[in-house]
Protein backbone atom coordinates (compact mmCIF):
# COMPACT_ATOMS: atom_id res chain seq x y z
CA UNK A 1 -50.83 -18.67 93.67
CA UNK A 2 -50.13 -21.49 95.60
CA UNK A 3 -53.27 -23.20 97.72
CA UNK A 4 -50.74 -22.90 100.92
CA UNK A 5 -50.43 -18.80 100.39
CA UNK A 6 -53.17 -17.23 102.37
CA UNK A 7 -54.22 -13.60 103.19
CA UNK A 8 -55.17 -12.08 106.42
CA UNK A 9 -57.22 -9.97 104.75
CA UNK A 10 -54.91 -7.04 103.93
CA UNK A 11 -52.47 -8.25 102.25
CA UNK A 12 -50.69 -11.20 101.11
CA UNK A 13 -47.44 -12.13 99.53
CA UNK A 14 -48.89 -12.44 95.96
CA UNK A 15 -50.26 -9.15 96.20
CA UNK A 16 -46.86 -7.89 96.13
CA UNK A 17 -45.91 -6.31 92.83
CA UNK A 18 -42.96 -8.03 91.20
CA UNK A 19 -39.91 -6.53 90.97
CA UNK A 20 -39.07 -3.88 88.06
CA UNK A 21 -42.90 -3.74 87.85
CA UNK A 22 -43.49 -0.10 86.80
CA UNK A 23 -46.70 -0.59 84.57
CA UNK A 24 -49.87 -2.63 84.01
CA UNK A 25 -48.56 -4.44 81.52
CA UNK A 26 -45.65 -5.78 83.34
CA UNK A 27 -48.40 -7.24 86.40
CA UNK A 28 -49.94 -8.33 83.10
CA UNK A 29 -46.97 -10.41 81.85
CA UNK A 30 -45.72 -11.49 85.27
CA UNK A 31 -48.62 -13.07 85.89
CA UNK A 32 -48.75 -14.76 82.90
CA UNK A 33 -52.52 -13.21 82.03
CA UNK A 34 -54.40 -13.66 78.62
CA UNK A 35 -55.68 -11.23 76.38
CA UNK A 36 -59.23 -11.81 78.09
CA UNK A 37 -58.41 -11.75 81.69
CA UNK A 38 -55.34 -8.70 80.66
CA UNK A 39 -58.05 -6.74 79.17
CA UNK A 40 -60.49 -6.94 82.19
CA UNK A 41 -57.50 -5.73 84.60
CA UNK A 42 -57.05 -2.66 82.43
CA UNK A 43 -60.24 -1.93 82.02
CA UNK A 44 -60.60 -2.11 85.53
CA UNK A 45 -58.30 0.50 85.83
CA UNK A 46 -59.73 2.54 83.42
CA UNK A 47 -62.94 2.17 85.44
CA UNK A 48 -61.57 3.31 88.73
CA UNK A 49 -60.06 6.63 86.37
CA UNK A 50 -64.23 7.07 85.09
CA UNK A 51 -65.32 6.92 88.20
CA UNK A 52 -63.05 9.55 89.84
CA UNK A 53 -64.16 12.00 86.80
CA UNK A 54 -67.52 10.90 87.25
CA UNK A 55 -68.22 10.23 83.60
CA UNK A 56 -70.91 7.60 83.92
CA UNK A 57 -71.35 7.22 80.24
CA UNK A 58 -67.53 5.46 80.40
CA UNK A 59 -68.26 4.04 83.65
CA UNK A 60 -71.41 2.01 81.85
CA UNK A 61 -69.50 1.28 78.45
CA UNK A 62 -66.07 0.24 80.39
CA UNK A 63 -68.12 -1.99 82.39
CA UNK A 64 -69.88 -3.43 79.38
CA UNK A 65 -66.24 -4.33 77.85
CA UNK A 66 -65.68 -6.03 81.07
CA UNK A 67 -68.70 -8.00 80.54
CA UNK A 68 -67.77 -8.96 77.32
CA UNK A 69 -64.39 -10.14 77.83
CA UNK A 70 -65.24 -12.13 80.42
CA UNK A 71 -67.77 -13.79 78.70
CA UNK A 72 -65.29 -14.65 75.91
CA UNK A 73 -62.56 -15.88 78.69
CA UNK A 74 -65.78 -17.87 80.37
CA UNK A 75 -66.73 -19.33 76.97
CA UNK A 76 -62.91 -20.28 76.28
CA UNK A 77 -62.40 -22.30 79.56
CA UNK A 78 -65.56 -23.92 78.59
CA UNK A 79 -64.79 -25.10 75.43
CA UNK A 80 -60.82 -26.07 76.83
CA UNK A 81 -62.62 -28.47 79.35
CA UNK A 82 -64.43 -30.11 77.07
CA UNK A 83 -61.53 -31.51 74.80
């Protein structure tokens, strides 16, 4: 996203899905997303699907994945800036 792109608060160009974009994955690869950061956007997915059925028990351990990956993807960029 460029720093020049900005939202009015409903929607913005780079919230538009890319073309031939049918599936998660293909938001996934179009934006160019890690395993880390590809994994939290499914999983957020997953959540929203938990919390429809409300099955906490999947809510809680989705979110806990979430956790996790992030702190892997937070512990990554860490170590990248250090070099």
């Amino acid at each position: 996203m460029s720093n020049k792109e900005q939202s009015d608060g409903s929607s913005a160009n780079y919230y538009k899905l890319p073309e031939n974009a049918s599936e998660l994955q293909d938001l996934i690869s179009a934006k160019n997303m890690n395993f880390y950061i590809g994994s939290i956007f499914e999983l957020c997915y997953d959540h929203s699907k938990a919390e429809k059925a409300q099955d906490k028990n999947s809510q809680i351990c989705i979110i806990a994945r979430i956790i996790n990956y992030a702190e892997y993807e937070k512990k990554r960029i860490e170590t990248m800036y250090k070099m």
